[in-house]
C-alpha atoms as a PDB file:
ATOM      1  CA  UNK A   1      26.917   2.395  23.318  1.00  0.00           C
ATOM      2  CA  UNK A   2      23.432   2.811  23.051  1.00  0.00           C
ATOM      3  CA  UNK A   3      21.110   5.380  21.365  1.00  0.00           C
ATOM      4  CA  UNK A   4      18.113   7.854  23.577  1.00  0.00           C
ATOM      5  CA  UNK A   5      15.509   5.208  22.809  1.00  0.00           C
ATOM      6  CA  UNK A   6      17.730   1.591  22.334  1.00  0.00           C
ATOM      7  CA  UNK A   7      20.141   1.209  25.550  1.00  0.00           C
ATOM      8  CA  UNK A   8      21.738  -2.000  23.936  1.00  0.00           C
ATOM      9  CA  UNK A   9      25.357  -1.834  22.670  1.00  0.00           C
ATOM     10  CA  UNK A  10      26.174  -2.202  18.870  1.00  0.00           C
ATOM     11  CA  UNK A  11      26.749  -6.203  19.416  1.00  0.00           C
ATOM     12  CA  UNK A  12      23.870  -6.799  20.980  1.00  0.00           C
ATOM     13  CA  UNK A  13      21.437  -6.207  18.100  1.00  0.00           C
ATOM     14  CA  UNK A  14      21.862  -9.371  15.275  1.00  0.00           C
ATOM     15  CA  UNK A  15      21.894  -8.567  11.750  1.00  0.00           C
ATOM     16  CA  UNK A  16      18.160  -9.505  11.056  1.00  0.00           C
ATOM     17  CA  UNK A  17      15.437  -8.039  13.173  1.00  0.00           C
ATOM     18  CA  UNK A  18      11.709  -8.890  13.218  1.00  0.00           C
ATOM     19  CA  UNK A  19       9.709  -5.719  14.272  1.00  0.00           C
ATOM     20  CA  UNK A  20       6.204  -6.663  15.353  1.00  0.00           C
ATOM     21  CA  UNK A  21       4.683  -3.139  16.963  1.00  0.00           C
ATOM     22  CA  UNK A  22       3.444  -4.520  20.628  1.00  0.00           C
ATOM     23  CA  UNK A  23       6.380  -4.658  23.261  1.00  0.00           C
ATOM     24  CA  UNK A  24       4.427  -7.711  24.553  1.00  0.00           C
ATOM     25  CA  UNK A  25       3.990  -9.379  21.028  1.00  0.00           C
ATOM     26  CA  UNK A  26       8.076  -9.305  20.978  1.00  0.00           C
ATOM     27  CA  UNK A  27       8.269 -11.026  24.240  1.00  0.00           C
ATOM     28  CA  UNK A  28       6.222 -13.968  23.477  1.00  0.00           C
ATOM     29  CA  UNK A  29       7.802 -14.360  20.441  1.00  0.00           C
ATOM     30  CA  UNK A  30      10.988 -14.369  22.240  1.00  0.00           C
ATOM     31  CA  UNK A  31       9.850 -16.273  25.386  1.00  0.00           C
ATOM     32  CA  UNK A  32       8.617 -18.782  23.288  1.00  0.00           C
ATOM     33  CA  UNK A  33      10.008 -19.494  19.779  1.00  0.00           C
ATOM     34  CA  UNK A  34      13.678 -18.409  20.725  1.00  0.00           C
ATOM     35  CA  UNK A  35      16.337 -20.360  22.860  1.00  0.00           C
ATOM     36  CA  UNK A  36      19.128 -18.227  24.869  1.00  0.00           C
ATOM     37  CA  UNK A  37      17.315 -14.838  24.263  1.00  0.00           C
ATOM     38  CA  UNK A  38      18.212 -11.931  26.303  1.00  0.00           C
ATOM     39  CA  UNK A  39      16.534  -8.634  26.761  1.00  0.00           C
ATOM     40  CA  UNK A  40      18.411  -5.766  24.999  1.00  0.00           C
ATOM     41  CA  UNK A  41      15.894  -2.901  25.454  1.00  0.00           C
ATOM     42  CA  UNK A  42      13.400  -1.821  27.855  1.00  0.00           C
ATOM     43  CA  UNK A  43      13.261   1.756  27.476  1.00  0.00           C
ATOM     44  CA  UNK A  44       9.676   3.090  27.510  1.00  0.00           C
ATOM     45  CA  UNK A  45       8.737  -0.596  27.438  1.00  0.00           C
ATOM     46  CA  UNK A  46       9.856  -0.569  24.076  1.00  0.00           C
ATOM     47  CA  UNK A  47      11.192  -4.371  24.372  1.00  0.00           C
ATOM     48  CA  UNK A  48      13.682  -5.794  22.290  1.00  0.00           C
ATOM     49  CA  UNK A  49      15.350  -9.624  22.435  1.00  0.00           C
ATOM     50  CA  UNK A  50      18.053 -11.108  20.759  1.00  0.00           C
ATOM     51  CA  UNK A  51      17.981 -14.849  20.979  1.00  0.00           C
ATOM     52  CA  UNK A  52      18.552 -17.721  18.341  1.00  0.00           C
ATOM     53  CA  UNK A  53      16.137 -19.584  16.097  1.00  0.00           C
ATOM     54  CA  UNK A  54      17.404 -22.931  14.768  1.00  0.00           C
ATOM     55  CA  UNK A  55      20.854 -21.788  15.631  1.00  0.00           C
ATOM     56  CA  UNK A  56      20.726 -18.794  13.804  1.00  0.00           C
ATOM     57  CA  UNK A  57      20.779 -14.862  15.877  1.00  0.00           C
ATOM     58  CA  UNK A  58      17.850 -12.837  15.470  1.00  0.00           C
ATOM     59  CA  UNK A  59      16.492  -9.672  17.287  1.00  0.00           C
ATOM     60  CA  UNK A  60      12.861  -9.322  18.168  1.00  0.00           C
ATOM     61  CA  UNK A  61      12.045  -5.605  18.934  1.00  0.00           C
ATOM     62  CA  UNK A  62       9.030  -3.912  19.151  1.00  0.00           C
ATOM     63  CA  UNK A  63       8.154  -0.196  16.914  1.00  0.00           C
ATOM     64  CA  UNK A  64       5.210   0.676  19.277  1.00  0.00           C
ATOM     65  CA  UNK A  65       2.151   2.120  16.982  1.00  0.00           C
ATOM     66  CA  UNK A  66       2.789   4.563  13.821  1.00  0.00           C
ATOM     67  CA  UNK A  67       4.911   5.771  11.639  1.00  0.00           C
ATOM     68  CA  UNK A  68       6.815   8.305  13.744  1.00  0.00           C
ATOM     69  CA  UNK A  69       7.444   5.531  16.280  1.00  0.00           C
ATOM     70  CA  UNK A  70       8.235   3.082  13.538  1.00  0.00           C
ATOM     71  CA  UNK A  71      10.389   5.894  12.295  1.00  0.00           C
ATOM     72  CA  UNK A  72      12.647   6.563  15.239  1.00  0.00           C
ATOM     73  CA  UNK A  73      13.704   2.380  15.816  1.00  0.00           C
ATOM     74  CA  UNK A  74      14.390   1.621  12.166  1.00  0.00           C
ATOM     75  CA  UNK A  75      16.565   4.552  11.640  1.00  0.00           C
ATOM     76  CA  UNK A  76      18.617   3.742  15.057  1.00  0.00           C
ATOM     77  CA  UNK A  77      18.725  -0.345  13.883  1.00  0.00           C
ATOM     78  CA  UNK A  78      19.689   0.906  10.587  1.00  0.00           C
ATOM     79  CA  UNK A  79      21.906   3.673  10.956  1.00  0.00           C
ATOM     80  CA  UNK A  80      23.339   3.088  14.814  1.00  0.00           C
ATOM     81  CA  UNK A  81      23.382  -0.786  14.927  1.00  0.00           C
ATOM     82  CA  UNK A  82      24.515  -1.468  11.186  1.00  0.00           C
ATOM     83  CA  UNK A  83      21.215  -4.131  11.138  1.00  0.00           C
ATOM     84  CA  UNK A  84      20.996  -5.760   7.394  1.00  0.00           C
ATOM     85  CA  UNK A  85      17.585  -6.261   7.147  1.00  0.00           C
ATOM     86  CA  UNK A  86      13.597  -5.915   9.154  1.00  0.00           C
ATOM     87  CA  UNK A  87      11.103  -7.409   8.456  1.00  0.00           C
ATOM     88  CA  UNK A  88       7.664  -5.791   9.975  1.00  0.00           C
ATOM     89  CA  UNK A  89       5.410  -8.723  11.493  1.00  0.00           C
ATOM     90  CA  UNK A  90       2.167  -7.116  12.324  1.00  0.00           C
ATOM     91  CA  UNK A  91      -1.823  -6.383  11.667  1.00  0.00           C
ATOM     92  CA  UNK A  92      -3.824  -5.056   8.962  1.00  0.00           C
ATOM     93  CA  UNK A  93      -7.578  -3.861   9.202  1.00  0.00           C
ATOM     94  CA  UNK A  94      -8.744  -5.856   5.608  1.00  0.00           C
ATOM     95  CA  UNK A  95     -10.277  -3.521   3.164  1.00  0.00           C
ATOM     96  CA  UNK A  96     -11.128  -5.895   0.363  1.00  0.00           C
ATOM     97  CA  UNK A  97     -12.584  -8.964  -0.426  1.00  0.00           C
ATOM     98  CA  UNK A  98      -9.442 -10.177  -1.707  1.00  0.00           C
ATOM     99  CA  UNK A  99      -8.284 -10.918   2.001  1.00  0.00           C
ATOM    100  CA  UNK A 100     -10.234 -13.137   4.478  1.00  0.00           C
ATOM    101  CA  UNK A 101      -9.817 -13.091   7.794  1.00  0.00           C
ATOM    102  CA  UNK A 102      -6.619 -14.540   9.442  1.00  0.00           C
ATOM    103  CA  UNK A 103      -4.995 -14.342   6.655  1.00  0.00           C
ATOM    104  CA  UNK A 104      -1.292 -13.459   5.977  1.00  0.00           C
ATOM    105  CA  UNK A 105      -0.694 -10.524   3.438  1.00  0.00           C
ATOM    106  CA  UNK A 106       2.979 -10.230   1.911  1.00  0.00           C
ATOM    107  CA  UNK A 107       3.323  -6.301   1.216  1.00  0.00           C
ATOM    108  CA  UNK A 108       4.395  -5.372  -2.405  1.00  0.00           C
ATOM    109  CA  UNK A 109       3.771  -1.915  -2.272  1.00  0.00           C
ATOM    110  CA  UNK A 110       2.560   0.973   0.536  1.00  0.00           C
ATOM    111  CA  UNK A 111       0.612   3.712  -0.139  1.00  0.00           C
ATOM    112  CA  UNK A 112       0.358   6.855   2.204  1.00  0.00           C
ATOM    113  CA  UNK A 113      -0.766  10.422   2.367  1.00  0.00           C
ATOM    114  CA  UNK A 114       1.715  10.478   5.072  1.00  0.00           C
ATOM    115  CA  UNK A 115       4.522  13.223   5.056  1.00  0.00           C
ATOM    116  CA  UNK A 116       6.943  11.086   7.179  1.00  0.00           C
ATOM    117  CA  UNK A 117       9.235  10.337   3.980  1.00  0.00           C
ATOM    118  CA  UNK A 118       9.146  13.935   2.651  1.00  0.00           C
ATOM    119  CA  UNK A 119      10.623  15.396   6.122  1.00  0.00           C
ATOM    120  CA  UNK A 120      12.855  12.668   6.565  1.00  0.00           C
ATOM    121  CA  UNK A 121      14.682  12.974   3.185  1.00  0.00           C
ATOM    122  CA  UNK A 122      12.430  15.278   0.532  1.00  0.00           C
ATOM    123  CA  UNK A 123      10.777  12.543  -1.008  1.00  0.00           C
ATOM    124  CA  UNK A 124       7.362  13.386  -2.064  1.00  0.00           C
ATOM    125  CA  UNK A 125       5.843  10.502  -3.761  1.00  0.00           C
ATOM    126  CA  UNK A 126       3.207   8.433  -2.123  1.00  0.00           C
ATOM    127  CA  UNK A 127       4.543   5.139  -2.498  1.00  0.00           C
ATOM    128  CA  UNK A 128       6.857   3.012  -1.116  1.00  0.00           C
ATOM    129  CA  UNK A 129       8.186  -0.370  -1.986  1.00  0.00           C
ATOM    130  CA  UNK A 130      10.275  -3.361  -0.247  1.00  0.00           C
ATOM    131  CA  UNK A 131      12.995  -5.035  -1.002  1.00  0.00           C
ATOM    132  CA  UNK A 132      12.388  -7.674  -3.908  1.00  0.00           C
ATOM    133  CA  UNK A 133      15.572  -9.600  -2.593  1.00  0.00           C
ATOM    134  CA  UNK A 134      13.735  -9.903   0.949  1.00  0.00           C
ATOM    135  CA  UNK A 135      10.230 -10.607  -0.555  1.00  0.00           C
ATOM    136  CA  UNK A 136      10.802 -12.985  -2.994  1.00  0.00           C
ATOM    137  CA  UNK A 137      12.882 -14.672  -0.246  1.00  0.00           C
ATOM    138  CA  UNK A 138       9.470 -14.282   2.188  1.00  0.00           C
ATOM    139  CA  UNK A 139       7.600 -16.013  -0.783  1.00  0.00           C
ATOM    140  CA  UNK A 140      10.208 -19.135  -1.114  1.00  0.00           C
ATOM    141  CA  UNK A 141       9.823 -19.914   2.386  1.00  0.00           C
ATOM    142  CA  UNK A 142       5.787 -19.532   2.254  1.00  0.00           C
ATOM    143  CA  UNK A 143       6.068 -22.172  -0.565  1.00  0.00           C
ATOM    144  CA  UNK A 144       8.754 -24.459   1.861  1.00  0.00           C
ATOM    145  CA  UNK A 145       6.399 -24.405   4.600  1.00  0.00           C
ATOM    146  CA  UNK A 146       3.049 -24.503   3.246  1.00  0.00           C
ATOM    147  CA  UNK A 147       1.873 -21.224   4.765  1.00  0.00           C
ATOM    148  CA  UNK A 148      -0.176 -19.053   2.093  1.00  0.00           C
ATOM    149  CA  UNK A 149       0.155 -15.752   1.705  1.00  0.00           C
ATOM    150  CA  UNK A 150      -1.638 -13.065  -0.424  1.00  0.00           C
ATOM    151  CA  UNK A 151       0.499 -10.110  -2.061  1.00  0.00           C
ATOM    152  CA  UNK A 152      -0.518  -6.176  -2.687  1.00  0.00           C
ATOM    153  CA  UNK A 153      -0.516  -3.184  -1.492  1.00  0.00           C
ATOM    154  CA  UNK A 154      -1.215  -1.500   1.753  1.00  0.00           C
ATOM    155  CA  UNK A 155      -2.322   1.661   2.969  1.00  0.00           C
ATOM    156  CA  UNK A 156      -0.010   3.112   6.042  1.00  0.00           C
ATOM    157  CA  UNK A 157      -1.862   5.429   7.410  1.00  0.00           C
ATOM    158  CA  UNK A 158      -1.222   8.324  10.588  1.00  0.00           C
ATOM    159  CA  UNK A 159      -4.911   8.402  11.927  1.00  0.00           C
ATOM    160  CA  UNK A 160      -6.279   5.142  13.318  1.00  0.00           C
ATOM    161  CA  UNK A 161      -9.416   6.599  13.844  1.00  0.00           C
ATOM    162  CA  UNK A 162     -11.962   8.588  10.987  1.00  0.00           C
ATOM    163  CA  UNK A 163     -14.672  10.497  10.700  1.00  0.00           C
ATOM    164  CA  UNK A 164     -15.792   9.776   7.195  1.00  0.00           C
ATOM    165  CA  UNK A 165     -16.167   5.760   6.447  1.00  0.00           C
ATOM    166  CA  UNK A 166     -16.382   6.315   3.168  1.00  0.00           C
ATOM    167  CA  UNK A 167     -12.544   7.498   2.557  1.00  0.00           C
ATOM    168  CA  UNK A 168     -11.662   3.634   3.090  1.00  0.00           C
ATOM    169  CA  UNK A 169     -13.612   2.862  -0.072  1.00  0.00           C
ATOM    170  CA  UNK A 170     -12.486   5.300  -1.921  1.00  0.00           C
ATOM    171  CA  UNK A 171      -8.931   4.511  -0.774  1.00  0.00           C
ATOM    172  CA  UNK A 172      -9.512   1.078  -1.888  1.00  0.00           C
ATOM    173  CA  UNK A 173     -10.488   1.696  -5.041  1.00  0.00           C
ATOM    174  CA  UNK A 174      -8.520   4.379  -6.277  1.00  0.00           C
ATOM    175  CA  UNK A 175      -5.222   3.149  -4.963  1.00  0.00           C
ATOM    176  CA  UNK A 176      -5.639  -0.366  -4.783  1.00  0.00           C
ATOM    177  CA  UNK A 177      -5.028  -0.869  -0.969  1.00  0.00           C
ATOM    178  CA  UNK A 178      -6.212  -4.249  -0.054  1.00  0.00           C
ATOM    179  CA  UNK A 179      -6.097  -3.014   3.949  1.00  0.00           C
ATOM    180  CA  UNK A 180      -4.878  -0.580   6.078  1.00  0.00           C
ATOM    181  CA  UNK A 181      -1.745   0.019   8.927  1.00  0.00           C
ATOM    182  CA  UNK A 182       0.645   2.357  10.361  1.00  0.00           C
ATOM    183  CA  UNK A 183       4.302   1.815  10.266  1.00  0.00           C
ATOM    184  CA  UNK A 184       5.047   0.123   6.787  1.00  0.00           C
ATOM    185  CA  UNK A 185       5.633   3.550   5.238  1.00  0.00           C
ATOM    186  CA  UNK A 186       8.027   4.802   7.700  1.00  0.00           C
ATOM    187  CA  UNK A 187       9.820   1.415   8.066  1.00  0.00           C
ATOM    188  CA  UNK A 188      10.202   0.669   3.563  1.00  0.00           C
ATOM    189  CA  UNK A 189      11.477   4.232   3.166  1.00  0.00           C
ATOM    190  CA  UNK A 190      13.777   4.340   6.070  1.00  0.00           C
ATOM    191  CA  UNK A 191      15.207   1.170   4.672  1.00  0.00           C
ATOM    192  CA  UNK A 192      14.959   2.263   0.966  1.00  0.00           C
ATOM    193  CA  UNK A 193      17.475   5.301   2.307  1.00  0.00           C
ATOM    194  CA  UNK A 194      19.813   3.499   3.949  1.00  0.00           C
ATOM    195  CA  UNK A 195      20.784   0.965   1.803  1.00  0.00           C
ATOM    196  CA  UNK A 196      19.026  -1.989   3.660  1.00  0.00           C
ATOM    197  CA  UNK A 197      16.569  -4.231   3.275  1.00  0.00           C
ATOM    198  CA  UNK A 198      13.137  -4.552   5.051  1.00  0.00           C
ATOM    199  CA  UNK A 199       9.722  -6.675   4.243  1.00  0.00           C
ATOM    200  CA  UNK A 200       6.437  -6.433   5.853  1.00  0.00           C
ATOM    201  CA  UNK A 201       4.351  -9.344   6.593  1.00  0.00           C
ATOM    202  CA  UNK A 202       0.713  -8.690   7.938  1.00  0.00           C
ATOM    203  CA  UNK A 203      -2.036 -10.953   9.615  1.00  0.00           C
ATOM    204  CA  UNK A 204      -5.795  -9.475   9.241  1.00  0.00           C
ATOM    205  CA  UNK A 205      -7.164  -8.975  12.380  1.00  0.00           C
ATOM    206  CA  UNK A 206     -10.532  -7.316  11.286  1.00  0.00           C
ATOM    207  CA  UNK A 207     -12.451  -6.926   8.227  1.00  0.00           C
ATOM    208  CA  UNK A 208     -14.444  -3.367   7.126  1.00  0.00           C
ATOM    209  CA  UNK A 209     -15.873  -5.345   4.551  1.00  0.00           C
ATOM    210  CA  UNK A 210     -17.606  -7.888   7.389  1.00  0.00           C
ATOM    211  CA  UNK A 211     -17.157  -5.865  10.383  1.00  0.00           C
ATOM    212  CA  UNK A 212     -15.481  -9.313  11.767  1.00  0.00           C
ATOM    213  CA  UNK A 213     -12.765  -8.749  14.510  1.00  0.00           C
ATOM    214  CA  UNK A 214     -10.623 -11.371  15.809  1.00  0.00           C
ATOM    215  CA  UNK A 215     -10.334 -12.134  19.362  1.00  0.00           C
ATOM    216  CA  UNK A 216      -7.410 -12.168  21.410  1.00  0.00           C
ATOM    217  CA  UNK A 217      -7.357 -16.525  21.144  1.00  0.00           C
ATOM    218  CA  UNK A 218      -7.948 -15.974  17.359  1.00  0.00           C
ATOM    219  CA  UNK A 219      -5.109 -13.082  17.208  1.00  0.00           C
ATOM    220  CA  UNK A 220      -2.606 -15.081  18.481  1.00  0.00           C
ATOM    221  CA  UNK A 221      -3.457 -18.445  16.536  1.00  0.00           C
ATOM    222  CA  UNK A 222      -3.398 -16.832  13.478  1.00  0.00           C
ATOM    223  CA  UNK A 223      -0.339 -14.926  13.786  1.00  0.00           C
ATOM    224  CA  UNK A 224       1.441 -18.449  14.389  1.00  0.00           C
ATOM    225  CA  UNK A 225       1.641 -18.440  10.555  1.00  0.00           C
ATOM    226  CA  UNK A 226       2.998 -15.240  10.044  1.00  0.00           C
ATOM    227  CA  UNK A 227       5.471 -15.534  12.820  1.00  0.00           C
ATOM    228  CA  UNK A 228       7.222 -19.036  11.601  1.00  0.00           C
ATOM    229  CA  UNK A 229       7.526 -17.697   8.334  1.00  0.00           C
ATOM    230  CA  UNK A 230       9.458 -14.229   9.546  1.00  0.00           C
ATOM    231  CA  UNK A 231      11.319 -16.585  11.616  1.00  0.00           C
ATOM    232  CA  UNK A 232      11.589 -19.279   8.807  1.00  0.00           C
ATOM    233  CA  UNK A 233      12.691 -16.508   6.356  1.00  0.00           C
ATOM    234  CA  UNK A 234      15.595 -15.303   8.921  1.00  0.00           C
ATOM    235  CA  UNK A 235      16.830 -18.806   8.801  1.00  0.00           C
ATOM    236  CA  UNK A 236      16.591 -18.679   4.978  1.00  0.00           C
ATOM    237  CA  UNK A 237      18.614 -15.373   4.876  1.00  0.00           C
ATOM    238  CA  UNK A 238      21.722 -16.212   7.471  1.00  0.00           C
ATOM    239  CA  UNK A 239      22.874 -18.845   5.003  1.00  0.00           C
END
């Protein structure tokens, strides 16, 4: 039986899910890296696939933008479908020189001025960290497949928008955020309560630095990388 937001039953959900945050992102990735898949959720176009890659089950589903959103689907796969592990498969807005454009960032640690995690459970610090299992897994299969990846830490923030510029740079510095997104707070401490596992993998889309921003061809060649090593890191797990 399904939850308010999730309409698929308990078996329809695999163990492993990749969450990238566009509905549409998790039906290419379905439509076209995955044989057999099936949808399991369309409620408020929230999409969700389950499908096999190289034989092994996986579920695509989608977070939609945010922590709150990202907050609400991890909880459900987590606590309501008994799911293992997630591994976020998104974009970052680069704050630093240390990440180029394209590139895929393996996140160590998020930072946030969020209050998500406090409400959720009390916990008031204001960072968050994955699963070293998961991650040093992630980094094994980078290595395997020759796909690069840079490590650090991210800032997960609740405003996409801001009126002061400056705050990114002081962000940067004083907290070490290499770039900024929106649901790896939410997703990490959900996990981090629960007992389960979760990873976030992140393709830069733009650069403050350079004020360079991909284009929809260059958004969706770039996150080729990023997408066979989620899907190369599920295979990696089941075994």
């Amino acid at each position: 039986m399904g939850t308010i937001h999730i309409e698929a039953n308990r078996e329809d959900i695999a163990k492993i899910v990749l969450m990238p945050g566009d509905p549409l992102r998790a039906q290419f990735i379905a439509e076209n890296y995955l044989e057999d898949a099936v949808q399991i959720n369309k409620v408020r176009n929230m999409f969700g696939f389950t499908g096999y890659y190289k034989g092994v089950r996986v579920t695509i589903m989608a977070s939609g933008m945010g922590g709150p959103s990202m907050g609400i689907y991890s909880h459900e796969l987590f606590n309501k479908y008994d799911v293992e592990a997630i591994i976020r498969i998104g974009s970052t807005g680069a704050y630093s020189e240390k990440l180029n454009m394209h590139d895929v960032m393996l996140v160590e640690s998020s930072w946030s001025q969020s209050t998500y995690a406090k409400t959720y459970s009390g916990y008031e610090e204001d960072v968050v960290y994955p699963n070293n299992e998961l991650n040093t897994l992630i980094k094994e299969v980078s290595n395997k497949l020759n796909i690069n990846i840079k490590t650090g830490r991210i800032h997960s923030t609740d405003a996409f928008y801001t009126k002061d510029k400056s705050v990114l740079h002081h962000i940067r510095d004083t907290y070490g955020c290499l770039g900024v997104e929106m649901e790896s707070f939410a997703l990490l401490h959900n996990a981090n309560v629960a007992g389960k596992k979760a990873a976030c993998l992140l393709t830069v889309a733009d650069h403050a630095l350079t004020n360079e921003k991909a284009t929809v061809e260059e958004r969706q060649h770039a996150f080729e990388n990023m997408i066979n090593l989620a899907l190369g890191t599920v295979v990696e797990y089941s075994k």
